[in-house]
C-alpha atoms as a PDB file:
ATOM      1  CA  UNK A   1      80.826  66.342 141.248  1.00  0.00           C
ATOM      2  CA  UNK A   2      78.486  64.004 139.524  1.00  0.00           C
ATOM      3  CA  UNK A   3      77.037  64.607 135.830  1.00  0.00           C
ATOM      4  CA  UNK A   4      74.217  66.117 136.728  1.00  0.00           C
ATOM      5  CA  UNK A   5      75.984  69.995 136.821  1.00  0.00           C
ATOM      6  CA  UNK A   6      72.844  71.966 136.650  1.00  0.00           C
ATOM      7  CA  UNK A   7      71.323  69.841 139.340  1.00  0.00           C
ATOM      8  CA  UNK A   8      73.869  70.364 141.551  1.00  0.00           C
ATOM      9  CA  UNK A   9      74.162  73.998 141.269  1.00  0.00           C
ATOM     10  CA  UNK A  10      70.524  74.309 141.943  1.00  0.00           C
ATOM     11  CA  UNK A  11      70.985  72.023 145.082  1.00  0.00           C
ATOM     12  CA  UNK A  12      73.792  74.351 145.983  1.00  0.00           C
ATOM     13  CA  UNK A  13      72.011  77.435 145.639  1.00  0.00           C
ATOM     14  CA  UNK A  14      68.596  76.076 147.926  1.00  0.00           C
ATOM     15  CA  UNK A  15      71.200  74.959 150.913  1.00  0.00           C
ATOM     16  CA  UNK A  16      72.801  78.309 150.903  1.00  0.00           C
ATOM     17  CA  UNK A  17      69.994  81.119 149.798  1.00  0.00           C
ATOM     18  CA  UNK A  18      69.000  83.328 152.318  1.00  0.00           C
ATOM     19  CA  UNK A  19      66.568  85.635 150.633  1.00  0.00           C
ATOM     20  CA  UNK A  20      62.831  83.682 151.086  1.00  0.00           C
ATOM     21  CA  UNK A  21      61.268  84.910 147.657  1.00  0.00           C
ATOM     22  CA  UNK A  22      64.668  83.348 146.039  1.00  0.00           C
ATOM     23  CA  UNK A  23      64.209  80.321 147.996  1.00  0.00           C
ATOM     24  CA  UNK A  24      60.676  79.929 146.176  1.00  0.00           C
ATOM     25  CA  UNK A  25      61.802  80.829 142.986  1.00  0.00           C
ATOM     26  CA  UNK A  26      64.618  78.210 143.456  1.00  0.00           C
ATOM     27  CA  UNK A  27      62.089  75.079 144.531  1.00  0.00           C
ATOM     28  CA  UNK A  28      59.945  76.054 141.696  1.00  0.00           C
ATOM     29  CA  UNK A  29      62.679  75.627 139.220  1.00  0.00           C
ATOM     30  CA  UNK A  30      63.763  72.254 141.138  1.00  0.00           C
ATOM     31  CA  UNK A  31      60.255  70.652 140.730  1.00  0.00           C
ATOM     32  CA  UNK A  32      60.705  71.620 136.531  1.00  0.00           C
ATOM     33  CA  UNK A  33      64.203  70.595 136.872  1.00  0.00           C
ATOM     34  CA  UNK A  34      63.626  67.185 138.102  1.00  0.00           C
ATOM     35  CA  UNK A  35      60.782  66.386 135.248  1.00  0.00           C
ATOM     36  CA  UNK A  36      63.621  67.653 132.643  1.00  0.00           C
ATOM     37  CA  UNK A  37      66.325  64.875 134.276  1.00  0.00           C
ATOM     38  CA  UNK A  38      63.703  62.152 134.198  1.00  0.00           C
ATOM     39  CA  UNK A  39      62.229  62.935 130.827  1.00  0.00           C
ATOM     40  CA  UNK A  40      66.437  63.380 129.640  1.00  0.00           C
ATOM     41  CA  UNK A  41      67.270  59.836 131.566  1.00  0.00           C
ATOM     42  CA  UNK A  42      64.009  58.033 129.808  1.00  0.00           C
ATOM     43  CA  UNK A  43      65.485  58.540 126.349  1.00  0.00           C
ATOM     44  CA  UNK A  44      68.280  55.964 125.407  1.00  0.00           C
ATOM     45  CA  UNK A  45      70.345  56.222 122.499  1.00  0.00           C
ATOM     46  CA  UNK A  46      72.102  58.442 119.744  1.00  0.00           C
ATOM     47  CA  UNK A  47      69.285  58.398 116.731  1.00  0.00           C
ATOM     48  CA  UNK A  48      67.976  61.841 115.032  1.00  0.00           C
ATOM     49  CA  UNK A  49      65.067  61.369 116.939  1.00  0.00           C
ATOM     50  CA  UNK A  50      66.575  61.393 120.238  1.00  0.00           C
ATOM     51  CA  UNK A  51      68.467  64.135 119.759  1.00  0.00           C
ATOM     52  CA  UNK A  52      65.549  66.286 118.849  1.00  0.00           C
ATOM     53  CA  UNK A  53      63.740  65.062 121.823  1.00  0.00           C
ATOM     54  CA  UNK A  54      66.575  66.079 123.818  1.00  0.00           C
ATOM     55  CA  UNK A  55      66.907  69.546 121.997  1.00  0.00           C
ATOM     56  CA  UNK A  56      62.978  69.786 122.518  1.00  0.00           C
ATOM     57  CA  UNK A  57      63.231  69.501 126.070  1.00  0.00           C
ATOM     58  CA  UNK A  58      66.354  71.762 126.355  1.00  0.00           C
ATOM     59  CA  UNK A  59      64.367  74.661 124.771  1.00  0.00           C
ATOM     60  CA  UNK A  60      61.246  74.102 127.061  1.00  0.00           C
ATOM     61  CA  UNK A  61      63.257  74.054 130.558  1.00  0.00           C
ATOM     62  CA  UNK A  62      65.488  77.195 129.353  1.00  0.00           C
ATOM     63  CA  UNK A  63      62.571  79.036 128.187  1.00  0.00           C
ATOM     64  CA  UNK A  64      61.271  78.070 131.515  1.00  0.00           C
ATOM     65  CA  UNK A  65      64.234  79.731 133.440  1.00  0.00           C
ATOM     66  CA  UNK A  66      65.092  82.198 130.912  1.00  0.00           C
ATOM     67  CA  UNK A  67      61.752  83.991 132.304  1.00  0.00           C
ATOM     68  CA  UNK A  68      61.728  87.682 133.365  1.00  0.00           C
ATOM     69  CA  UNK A  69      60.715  86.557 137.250  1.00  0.00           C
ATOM     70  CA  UNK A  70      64.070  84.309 137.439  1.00  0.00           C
ATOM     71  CA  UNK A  71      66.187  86.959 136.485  1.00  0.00           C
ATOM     72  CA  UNK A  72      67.624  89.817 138.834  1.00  0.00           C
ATOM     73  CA  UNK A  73      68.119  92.616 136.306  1.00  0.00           C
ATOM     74  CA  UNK A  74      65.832  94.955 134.878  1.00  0.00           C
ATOM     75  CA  UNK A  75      64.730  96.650 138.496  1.00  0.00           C
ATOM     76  CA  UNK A  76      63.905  93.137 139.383  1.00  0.00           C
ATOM     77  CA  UNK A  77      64.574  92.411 142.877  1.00  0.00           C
ATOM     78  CA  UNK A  78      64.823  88.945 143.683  1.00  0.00           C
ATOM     79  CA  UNK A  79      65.868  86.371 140.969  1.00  0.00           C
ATOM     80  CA  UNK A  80      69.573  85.129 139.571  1.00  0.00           C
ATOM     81  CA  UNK A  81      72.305  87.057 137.970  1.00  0.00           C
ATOM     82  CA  UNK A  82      74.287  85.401 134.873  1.00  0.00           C
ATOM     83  CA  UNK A  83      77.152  85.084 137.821  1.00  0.00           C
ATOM     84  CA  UNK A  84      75.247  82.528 139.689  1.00  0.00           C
ATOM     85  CA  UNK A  85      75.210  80.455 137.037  1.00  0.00           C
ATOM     86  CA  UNK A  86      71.692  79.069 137.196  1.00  0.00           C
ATOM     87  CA  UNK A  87      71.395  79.354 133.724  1.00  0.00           C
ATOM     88  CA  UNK A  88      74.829  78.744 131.877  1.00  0.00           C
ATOM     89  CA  UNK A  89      74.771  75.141 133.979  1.00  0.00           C
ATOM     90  CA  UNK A  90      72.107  73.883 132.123  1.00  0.00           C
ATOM     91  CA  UNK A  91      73.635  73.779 128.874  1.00  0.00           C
ATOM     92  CA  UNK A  92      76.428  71.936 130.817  1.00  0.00           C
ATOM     93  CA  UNK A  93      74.175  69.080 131.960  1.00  0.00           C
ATOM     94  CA  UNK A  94      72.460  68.999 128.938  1.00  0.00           C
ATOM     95  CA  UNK A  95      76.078  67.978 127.181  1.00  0.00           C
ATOM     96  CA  UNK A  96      75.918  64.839 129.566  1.00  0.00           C
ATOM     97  CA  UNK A  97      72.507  63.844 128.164  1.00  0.00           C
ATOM     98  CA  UNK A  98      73.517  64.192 124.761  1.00  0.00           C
ATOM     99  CA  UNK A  99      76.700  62.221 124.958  1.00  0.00           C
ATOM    100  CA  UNK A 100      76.312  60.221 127.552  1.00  0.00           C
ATOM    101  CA  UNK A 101      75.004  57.018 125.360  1.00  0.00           C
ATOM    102  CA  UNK A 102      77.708  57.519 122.405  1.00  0.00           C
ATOM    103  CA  UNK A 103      78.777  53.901 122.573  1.00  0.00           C
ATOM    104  CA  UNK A 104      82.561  54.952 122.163  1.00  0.00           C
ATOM    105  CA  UNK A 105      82.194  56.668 125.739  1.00  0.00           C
ATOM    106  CA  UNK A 106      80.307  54.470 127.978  1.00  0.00           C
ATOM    107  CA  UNK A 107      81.697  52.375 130.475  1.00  0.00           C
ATOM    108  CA  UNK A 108      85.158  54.326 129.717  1.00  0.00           C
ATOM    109  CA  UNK A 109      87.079  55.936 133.151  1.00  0.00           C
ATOM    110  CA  UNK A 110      86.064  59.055 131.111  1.00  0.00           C
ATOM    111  CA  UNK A 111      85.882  62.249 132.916  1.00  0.00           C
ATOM    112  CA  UNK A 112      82.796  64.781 132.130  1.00  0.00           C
ATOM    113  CA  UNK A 113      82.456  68.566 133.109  1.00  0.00           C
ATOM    114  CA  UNK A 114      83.636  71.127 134.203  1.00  0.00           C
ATOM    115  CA  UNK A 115      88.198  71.207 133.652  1.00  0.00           C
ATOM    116  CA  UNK A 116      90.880  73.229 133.103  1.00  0.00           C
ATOM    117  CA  UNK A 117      92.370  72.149 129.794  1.00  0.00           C
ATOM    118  CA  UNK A 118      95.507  72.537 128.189  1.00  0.00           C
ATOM    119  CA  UNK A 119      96.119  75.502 125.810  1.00  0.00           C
ATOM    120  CA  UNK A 120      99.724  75.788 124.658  1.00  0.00           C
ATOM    121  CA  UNK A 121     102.986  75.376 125.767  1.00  0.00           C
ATOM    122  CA  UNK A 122     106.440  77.392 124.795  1.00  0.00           C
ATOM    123  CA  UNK A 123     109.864  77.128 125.742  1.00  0.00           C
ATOM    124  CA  UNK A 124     110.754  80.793 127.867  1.00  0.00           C
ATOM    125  CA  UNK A 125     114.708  80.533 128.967  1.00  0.00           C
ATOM    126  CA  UNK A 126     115.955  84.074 130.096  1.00  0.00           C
ATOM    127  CA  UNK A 127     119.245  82.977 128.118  1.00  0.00           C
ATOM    128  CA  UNK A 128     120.284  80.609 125.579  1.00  0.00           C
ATOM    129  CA  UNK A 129     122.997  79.143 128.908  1.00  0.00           C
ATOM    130  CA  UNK A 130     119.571  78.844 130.682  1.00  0.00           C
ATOM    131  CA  UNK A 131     117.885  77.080 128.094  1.00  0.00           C
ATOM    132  CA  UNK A 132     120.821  74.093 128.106  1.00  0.00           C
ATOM    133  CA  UNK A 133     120.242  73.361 131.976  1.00  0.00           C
ATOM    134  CA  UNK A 134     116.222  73.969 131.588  1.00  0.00           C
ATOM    135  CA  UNK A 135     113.951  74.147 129.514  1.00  0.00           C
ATOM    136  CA  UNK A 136     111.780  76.736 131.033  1.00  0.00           C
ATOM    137  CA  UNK A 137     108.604  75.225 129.745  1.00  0.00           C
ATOM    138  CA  UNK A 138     105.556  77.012 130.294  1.00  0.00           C
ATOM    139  CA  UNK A 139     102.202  75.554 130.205  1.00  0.00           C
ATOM    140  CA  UNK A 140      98.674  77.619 129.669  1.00  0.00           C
ATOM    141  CA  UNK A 141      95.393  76.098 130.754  1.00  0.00           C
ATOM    142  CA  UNK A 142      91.805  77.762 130.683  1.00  0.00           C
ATOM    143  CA  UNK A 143      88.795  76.853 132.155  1.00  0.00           C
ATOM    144  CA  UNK A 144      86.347  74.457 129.939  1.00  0.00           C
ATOM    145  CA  UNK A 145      82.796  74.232 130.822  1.00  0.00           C
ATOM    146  CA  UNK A 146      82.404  71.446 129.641  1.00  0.00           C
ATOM    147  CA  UNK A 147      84.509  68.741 128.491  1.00  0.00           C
ATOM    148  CA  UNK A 148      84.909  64.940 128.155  1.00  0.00           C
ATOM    149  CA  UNK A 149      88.499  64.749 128.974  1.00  0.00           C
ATOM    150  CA  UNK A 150      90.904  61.350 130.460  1.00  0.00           C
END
């Protein structure tokens, strides 16, 4: 999966939609989505400014999708339920653009994204005799969004 989450989920959904009015509704968003990656790629850098450029553009494209139309709820027919995850992956991708020129993490084999991410571990022998030939470690993980993980 490449760094550009929301972007790929939307590429996902247009190969595999079925319904036609969803299909338009999808390669309208595209065409907005693809001015919000350029204008994102464009800026360079970590200053204050940047960042509220970034956040500026953020707020446009979700107010963008966050429209009634793009939504199937509310007796609307056609549009995308929170499920689909049109709209959670663009806070995802946006985490890319806002890290992504943090001098500490470029050119690092750094993982970005979606991962499942350690939680905890404890020790869970049936018997203290059980516990002297294993330790009966058990490991919990949960699903990150988004994460910048090695």
């Amino acid at each position: 999966m490449s760094n550009f989450i929301h972007g790929d989920n939307l590429e996902h959904k247009i190969r595999v939609e079925k319904q036609s009015q969803n299909k338009k509704l999808l390669d309208e968003i595209k065409v907005m989505y693809l001015k919000w990656k350029e204008d994102n790629l464009k800026i360079t850098g970590t200053t204050r400014e940047n960042i509220k450029k970034r956040v500026k553009l953020l707020n446009n494209y979700k107010a963008f999708i966050d429209q009634p139309r793009f939504k199937k709820e509310s007796g609307n027919k056609y549009g995308f339920t929170s499920q689909s995850q049109l709209h959670s992956s663009v806070i995802e991708e946006f985490m890319y653009y806002l890290f992504k020129d943090i001098g500490k993490l470029t050119h690092k084999h750094i993982y970005w994204g979606r991962t499942q991410a350690y939680t905890n571990l404890y020790f869970a022998p049936s018997s203290i005799d059980a516990f002297e030939e294993s330790s009966n470690i058990i490991i919990n993980v949960k699903n990150q969004d988004f994460s910048i993980s090695k």
